[in-house]
PDB file of N, CA and C in Angstrom:
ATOM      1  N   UNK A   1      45.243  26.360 -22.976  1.00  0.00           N
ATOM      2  CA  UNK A   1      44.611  25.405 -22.087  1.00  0.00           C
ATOM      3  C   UNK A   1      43.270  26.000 -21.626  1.00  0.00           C
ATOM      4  N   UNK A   2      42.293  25.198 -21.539  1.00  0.00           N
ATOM      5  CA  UNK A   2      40.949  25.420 -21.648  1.00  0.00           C
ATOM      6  C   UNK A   2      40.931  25.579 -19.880  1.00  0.00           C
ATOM      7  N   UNK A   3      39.584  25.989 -19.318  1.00  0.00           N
ATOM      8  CA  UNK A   3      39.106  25.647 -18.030  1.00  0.00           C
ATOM      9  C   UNK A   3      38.887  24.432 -17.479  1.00  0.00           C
ATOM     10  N   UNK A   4      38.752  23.436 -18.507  1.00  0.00           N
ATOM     11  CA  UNK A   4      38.618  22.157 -17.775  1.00  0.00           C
ATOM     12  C   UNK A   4      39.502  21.227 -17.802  1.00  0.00           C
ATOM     13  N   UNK A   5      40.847  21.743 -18.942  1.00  0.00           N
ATOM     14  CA  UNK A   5      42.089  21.280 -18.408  1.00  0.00           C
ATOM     15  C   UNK A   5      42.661  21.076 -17.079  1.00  0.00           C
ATOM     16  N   UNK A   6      42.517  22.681 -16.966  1.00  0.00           N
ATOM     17  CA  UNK A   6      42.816  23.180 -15.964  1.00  0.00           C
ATOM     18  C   UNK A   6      42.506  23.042 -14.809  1.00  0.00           C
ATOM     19  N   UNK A   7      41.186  22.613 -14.541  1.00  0.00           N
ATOM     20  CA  UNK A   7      40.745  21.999 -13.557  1.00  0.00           C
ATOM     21  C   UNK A   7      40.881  20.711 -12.987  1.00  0.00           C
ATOM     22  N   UNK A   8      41.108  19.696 -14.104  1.00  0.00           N
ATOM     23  CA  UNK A   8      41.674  18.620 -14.603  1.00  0.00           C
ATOM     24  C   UNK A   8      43.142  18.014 -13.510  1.00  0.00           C
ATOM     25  N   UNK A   9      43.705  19.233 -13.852  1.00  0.00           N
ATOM     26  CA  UNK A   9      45.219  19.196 -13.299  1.00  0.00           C
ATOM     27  C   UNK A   9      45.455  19.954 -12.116  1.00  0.00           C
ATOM     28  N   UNK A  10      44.174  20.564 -11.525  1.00  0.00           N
ATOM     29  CA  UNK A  10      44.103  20.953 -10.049  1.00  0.00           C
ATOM     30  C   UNK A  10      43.606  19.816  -9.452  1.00  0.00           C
ATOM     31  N   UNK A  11      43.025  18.973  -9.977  1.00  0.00           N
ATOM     32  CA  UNK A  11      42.086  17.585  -9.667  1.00  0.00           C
ATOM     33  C   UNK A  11      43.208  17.079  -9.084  1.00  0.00           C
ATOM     34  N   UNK A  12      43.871  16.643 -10.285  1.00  0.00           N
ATOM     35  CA  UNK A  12      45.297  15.641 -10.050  1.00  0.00           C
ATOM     36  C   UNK A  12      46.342  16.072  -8.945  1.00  0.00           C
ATOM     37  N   UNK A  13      46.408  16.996  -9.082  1.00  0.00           N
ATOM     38  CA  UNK A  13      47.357  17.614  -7.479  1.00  0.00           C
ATOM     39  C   UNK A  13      47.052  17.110  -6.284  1.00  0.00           C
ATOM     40  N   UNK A  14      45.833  16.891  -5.996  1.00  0.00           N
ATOM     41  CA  UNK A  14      45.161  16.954  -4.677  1.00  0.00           C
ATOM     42  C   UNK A  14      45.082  16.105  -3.845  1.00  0.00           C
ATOM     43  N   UNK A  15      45.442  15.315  -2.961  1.00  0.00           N
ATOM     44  CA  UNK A  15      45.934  14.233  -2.330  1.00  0.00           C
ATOM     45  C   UNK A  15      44.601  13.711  -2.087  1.00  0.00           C
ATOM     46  N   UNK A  16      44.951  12.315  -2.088  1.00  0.00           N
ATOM     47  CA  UNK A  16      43.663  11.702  -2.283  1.00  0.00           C
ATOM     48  C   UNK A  16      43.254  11.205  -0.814  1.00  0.00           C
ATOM     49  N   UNK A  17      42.410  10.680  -0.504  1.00  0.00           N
ATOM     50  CA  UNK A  17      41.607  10.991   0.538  1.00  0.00           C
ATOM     51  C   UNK A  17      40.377  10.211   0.662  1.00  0.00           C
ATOM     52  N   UNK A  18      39.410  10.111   1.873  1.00  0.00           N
ATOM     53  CA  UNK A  18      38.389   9.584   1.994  1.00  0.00           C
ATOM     54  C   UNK A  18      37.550  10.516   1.910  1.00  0.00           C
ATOM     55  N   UNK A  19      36.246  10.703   1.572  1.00  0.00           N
ATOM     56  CA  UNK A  19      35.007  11.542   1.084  1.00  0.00           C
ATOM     57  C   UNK A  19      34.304  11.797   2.576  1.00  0.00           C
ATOM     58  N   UNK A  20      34.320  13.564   2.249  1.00  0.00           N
ATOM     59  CA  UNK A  20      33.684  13.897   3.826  1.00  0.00           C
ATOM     60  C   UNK A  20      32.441  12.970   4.246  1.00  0.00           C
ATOM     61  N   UNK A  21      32.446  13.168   5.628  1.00  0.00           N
ATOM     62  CA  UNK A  21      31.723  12.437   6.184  1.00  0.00           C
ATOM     63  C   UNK A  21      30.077  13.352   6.266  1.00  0.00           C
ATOM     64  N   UNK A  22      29.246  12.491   6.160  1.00  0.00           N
ATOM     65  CA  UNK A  22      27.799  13.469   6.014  1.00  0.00           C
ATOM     66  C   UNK A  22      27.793  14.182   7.710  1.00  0.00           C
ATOM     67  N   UNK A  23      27.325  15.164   7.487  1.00  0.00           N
ATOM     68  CA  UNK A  23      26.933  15.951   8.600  1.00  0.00           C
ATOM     69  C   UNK A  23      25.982  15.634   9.664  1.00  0.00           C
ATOM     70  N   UNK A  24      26.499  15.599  10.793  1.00  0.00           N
ATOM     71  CA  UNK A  24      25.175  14.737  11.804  1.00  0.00           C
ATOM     72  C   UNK A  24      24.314  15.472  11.568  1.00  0.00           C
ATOM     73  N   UNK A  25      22.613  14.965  12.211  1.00  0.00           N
ATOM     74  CA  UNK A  25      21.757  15.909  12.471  1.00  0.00           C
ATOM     75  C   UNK A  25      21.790  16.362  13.642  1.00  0.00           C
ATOM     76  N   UNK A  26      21.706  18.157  13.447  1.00  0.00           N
ATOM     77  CA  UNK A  26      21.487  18.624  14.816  1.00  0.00           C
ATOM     78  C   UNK A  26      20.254  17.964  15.759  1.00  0.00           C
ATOM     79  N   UNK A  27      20.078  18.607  16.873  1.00  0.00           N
ATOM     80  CA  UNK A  27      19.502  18.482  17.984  1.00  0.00           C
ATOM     81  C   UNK A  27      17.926  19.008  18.156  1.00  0.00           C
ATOM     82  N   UNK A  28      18.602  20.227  17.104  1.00  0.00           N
ATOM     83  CA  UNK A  28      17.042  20.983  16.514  1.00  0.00           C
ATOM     84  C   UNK A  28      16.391  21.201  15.459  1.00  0.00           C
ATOM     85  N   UNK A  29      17.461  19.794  14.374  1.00  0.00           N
ATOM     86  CA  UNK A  29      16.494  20.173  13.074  1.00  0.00           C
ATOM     87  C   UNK A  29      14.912  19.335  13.404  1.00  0.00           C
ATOM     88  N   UNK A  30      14.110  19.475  12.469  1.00  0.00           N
ATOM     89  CA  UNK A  30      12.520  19.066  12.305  1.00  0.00           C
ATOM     90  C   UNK A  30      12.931  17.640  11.792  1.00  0.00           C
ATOM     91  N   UNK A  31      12.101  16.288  12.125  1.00  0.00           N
ATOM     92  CA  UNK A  31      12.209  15.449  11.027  1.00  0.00           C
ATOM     93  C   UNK A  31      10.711  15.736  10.289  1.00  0.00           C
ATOM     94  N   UNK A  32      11.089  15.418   8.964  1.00  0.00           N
ATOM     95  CA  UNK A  32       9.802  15.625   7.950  1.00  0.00           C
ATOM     96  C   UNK A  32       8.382  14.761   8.567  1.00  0.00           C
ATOM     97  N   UNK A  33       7.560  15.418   8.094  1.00  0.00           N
ATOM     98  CA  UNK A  33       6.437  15.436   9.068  1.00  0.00           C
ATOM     99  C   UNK A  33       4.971  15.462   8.010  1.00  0.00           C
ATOM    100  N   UNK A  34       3.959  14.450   7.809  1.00  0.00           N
ATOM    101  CA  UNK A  34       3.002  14.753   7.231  1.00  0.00           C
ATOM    102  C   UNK A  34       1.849  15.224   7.702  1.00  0.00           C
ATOM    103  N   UNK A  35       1.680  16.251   6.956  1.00  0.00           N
ATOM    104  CA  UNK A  35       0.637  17.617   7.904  1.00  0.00           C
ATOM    105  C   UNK A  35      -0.228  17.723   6.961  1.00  0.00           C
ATOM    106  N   UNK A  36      -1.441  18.177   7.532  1.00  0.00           N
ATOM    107  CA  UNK A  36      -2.887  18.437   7.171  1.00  0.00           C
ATOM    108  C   UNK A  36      -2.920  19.778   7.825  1.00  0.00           C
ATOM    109  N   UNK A  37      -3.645  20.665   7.119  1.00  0.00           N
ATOM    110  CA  UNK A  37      -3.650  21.736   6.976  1.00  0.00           C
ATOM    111  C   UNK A  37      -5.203  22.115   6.682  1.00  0.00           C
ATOM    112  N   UNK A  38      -6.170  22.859   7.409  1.00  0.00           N
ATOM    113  CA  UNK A  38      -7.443  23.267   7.413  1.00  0.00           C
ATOM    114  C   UNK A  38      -7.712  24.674   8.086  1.00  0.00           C
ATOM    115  N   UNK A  39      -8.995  25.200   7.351  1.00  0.00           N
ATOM    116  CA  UNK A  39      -9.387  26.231   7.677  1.00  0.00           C
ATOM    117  C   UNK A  39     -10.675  26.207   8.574  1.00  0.00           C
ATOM    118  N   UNK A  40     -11.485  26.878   9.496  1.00  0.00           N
ATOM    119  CA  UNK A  40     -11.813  26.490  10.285  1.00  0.00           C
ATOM    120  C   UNK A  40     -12.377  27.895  11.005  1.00  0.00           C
ATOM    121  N   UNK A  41     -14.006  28.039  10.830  1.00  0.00           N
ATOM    122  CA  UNK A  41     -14.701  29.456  11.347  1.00  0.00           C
ATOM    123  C   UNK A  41     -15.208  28.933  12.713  1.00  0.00           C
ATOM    124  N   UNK A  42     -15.857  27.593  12.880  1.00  0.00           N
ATOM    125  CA  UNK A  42     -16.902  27.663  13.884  1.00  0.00           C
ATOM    126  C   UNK A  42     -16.354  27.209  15.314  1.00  0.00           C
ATOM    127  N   UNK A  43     -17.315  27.743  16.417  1.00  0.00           N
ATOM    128  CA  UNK A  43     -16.657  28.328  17.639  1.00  0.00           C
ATOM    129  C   UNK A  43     -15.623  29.012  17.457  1.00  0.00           C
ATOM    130  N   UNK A  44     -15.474  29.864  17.182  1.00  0.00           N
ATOM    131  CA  UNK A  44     -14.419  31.079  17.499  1.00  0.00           C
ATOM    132  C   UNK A  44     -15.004  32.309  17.206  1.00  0.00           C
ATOM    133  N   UNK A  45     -16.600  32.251  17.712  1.00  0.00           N
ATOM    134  CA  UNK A  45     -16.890  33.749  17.276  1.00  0.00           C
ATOM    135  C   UNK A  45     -17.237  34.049  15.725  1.00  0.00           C
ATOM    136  N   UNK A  46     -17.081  33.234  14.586  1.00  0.00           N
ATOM    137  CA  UNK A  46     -16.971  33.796  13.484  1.00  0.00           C
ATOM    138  C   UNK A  46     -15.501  33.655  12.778  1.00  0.00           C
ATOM    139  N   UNK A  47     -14.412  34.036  13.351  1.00  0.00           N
ATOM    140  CA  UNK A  47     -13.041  34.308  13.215  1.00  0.00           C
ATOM    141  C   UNK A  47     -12.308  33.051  12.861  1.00  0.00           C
ATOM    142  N   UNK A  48     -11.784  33.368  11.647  1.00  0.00           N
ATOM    143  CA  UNK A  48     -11.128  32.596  10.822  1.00  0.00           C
ATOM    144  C   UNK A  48     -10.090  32.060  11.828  1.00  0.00           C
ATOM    145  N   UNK A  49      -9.487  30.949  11.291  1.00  0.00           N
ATOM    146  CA  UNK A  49      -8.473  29.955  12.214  1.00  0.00           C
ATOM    147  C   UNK A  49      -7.764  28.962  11.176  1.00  0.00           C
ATOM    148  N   UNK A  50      -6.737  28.909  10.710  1.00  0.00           N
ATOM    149  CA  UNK A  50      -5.477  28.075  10.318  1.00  0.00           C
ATOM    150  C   UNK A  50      -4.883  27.012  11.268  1.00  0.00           C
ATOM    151  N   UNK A  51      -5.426  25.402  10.822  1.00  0.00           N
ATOM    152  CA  UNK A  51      -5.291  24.382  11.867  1.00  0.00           C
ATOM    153  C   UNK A  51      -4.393  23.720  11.200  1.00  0.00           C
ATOM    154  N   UNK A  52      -3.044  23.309  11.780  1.00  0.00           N
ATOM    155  CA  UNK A  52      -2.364  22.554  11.188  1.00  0.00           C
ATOM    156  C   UNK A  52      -2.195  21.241  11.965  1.00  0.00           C
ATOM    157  N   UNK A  53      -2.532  19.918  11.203  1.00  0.00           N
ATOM    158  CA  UNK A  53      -1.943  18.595  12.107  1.00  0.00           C
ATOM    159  C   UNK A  53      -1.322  17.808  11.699  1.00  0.00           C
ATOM    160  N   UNK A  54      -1.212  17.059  12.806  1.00  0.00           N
ATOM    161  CA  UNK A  54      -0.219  15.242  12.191  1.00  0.00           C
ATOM    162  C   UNK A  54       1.007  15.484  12.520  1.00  0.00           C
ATOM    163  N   UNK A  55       1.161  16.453  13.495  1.00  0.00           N
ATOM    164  CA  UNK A  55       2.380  16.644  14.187  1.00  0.00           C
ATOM    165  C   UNK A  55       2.810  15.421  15.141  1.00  0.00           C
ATOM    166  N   UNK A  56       4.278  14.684  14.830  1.00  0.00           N
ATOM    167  CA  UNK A  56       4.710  13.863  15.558  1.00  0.00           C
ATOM    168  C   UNK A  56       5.842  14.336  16.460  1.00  0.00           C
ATOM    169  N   UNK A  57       5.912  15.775  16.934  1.00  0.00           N
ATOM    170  CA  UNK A  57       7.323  16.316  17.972  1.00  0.00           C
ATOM    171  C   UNK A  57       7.094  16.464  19.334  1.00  0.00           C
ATOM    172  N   UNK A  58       8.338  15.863  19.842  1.00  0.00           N
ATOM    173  CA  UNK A  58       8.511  16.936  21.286  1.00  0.00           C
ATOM    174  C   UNK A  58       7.731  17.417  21.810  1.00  0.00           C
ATOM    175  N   UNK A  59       6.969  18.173  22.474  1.00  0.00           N
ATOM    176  CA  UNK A  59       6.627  19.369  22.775  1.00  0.00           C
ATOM    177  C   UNK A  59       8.120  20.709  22.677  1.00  0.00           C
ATOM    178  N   UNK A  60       9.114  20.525  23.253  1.00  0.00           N
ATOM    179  CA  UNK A  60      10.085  21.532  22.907  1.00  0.00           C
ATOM    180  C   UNK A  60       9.888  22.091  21.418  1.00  0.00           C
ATOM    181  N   UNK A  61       9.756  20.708  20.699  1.00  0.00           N
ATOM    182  CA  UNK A  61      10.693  20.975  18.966  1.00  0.00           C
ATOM    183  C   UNK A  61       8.971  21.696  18.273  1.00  0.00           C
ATOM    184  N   UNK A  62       7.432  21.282  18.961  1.00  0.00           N
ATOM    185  CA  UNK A  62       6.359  21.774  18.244  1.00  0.00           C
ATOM    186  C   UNK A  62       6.209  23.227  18.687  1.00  0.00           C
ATOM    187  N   UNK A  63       6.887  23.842  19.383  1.00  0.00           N
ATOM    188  CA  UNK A  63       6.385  24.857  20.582  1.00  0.00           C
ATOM    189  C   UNK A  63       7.618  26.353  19.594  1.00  0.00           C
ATOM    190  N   UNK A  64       9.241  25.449  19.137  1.00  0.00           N
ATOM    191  CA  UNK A  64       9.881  25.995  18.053  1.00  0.00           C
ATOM    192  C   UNK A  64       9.159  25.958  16.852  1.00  0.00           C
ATOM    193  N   UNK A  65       8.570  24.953  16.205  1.00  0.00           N
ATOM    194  CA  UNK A  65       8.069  25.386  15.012  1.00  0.00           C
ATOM    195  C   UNK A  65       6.613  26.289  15.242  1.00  0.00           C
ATOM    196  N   UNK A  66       5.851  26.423  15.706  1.00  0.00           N
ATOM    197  CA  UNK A  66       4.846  26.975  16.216  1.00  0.00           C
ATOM    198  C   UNK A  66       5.701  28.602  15.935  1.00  0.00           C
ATOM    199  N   UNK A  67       6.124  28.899  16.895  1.00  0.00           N
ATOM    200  CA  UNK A  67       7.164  30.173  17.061  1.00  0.00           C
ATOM    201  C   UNK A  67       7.153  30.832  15.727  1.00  0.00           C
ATOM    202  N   UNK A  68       8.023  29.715  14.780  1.00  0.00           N
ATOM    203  CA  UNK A  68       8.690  30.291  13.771  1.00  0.00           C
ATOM    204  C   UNK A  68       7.815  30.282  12.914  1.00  0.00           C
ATOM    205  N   UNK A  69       6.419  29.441  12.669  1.00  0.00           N
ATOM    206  CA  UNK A  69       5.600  29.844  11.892  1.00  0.00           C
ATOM    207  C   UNK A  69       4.647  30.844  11.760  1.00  0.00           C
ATOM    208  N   UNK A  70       4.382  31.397  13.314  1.00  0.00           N
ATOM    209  CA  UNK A  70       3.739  32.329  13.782  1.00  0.00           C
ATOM    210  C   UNK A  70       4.428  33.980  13.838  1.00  0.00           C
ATOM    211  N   UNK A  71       6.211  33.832  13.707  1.00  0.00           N
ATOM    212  CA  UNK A  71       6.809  34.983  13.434  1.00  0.00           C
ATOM    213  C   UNK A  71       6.731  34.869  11.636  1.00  0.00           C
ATOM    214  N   UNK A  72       7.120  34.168  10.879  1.00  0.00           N
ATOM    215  CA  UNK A  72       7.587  34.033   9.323  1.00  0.00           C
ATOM    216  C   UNK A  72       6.477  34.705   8.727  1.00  0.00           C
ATOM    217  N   UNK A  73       4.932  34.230   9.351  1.00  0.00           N
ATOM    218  CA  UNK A  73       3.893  34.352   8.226  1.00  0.00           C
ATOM    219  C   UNK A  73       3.200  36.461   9.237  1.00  0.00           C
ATOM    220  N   UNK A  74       3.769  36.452  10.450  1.00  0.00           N
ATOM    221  CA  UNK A  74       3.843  37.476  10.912  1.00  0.00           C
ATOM    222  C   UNK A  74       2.079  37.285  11.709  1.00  0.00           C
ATOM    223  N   UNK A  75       1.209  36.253  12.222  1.00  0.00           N
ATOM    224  CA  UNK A  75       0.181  35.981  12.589  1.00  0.00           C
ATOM    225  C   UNK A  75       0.004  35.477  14.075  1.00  0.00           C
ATOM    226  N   UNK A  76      -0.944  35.967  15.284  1.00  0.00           N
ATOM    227  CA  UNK A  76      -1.239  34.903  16.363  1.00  0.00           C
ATOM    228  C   UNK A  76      -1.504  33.609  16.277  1.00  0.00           C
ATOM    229  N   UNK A  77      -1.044  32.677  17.110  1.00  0.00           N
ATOM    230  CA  UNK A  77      -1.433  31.381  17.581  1.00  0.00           C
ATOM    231  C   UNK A  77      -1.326  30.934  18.648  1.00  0.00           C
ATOM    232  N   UNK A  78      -1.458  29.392  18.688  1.00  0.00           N
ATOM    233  CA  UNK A  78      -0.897  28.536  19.398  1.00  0.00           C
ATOM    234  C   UNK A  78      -0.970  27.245  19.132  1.00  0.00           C
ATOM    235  N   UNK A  79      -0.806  26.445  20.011  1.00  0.00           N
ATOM    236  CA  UNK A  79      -0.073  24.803  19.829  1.00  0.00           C
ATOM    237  C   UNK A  79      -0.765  23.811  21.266  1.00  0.00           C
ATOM    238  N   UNK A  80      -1.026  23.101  20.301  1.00  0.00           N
ATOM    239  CA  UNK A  80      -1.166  22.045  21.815  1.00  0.00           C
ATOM    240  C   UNK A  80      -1.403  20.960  20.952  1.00  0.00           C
ATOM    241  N   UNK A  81      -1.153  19.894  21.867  1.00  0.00           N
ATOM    242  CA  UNK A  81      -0.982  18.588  21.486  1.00  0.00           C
ATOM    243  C   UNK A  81      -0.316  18.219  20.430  1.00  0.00           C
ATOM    244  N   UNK A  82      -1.068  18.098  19.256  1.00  0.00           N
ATOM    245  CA  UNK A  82      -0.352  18.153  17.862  1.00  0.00           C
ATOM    246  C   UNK A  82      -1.089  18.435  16.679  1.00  0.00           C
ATOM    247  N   UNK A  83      -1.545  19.824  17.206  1.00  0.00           N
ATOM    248  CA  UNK A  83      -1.511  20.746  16.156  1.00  0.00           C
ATOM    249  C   UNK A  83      -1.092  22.270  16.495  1.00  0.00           C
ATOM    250  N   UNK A  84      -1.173  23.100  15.689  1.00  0.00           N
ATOM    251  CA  UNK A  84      -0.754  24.434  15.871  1.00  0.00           C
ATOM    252  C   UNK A  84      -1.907  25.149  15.577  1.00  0.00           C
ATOM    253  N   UNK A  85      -2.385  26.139  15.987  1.00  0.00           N
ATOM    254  CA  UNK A  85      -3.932  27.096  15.288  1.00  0.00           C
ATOM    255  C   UNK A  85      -2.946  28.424  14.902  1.00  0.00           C
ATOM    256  N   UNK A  86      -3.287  28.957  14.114  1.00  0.00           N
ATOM    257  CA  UNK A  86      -2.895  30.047  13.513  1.00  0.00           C
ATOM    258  C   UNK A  86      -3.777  31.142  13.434  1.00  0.00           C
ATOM    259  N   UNK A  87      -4.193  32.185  13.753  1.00  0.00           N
ATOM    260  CA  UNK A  87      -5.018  33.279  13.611  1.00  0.00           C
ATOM    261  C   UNK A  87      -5.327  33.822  12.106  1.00  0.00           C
ATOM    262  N   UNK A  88      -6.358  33.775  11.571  1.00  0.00           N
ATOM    263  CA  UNK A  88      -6.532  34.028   9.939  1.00  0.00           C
ATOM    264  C   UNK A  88      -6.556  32.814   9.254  1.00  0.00           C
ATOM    265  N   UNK A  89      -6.866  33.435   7.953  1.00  0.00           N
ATOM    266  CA  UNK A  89      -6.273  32.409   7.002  1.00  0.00           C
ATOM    267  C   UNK A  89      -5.346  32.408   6.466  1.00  0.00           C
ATOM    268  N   UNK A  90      -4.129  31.443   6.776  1.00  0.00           N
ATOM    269  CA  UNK A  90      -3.137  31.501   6.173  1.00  0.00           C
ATOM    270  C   UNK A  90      -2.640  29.906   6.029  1.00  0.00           C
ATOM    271  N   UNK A  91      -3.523  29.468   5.318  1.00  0.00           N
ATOM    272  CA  UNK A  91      -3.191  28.398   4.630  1.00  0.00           C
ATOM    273  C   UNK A  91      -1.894  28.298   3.559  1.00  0.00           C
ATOM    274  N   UNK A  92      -2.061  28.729   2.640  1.00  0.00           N
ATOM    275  CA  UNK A  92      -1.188  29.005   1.346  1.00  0.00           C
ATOM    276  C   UNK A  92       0.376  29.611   1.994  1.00  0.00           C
ATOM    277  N   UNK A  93       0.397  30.469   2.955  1.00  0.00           N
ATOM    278  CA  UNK A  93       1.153  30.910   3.642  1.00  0.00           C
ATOM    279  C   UNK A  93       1.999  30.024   4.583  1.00  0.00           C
ATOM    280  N   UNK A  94       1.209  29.228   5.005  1.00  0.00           N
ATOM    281  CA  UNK A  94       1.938  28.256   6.084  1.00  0.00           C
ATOM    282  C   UNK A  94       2.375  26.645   5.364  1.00  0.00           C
ATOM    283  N   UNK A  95       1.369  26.785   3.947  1.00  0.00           N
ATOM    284  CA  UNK A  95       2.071  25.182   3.364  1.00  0.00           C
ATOM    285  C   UNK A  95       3.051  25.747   2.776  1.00  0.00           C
ATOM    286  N   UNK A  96       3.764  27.024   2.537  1.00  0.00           N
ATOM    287  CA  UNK A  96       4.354  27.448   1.721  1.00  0.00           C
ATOM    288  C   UNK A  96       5.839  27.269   2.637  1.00  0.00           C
ATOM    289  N   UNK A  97       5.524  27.939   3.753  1.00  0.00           N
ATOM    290  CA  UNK A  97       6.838  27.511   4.330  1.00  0.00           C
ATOM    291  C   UNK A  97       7.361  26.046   5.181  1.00  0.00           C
ATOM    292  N   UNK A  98       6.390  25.351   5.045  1.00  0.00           N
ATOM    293  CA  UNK A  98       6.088  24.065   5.601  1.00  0.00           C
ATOM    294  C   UNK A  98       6.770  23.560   4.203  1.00  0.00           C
ATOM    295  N   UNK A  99       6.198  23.212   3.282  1.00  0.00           N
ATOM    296  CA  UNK A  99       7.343  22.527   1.878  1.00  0.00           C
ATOM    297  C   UNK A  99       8.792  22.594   2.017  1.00  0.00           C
ATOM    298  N   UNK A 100       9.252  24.572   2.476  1.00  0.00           N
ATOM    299  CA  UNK A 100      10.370  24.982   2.479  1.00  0.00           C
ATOM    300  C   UNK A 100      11.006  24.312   3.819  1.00  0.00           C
ATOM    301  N   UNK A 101      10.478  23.843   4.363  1.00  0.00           N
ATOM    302  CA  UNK A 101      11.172  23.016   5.027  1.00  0.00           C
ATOM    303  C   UNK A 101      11.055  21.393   5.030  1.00  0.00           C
ATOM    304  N   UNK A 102      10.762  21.374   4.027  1.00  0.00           N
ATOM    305  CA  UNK A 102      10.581  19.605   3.550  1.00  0.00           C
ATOM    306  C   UNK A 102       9.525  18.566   4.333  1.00  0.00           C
ATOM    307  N   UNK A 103       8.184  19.507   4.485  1.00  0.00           N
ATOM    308  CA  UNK A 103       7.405  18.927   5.064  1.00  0.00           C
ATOM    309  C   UNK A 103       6.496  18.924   4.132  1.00  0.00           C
ATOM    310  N   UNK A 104       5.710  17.277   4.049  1.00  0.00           N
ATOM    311  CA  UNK A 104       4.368  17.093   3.416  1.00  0.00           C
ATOM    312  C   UNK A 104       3.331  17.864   4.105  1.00  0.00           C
ATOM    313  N   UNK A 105       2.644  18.476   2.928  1.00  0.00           N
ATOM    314  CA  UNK A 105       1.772  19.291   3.598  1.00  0.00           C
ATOM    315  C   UNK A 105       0.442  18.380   2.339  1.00  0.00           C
ATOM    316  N   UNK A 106      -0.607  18.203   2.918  1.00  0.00           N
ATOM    317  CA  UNK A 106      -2.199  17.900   2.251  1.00  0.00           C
ATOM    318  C   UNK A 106      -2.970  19.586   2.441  1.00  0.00           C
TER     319      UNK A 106
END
């Protein structure tokens, strides 16, 4: 007897049933979000700046992603209204984990 016999007839054992139920959404996931993403020298001295927008959250839920983008890519920022500034350039860096979390990034 092959593996998919076998599996076959673990199938058939198994009391039948209604199909799990999908998982709520937490309280703190992100909903997907289309973001614009720019780089950005003037007024700041010279000093490069990573602007991200088109943020539609909270203030709680932009103030968490802010956080976690500013620990992940390991860079200063901040947040207001609805965008985030990032210290440097880290464009490529921040759409990178912005995708990984199922956000449109331009």
């Amino acid at each position: 007897m092959n593996w998919q016999d076998q599996l076959a007839s673990l199938r058939s054992s198994l009391p039948e049933g209604d199909a799990p139920a999908p998982a709520p959404e937490s309280e703190t996931s992100i909903p997907v979000q289309h973001l614009h993403i720019r780089y950005e020298r003037k007024g700041r001295a010279g000093k490069p700046a990573t602007i991200i927008g088109g943020f539609t959250l909270p203030p709680e839920r932009m103030a968490e992603l802010a956080a976690d983008l500013k620990k992940s890519i390991g860079v200063g920022g901040s947040w207001r209204d609805d965008e985030i500034l990032l210290q440097g350039d880290c464009r490529e860096a921040a759409a990178r984990l912005l995708r990984s979390h199922s956000h449109k990034v331009k």
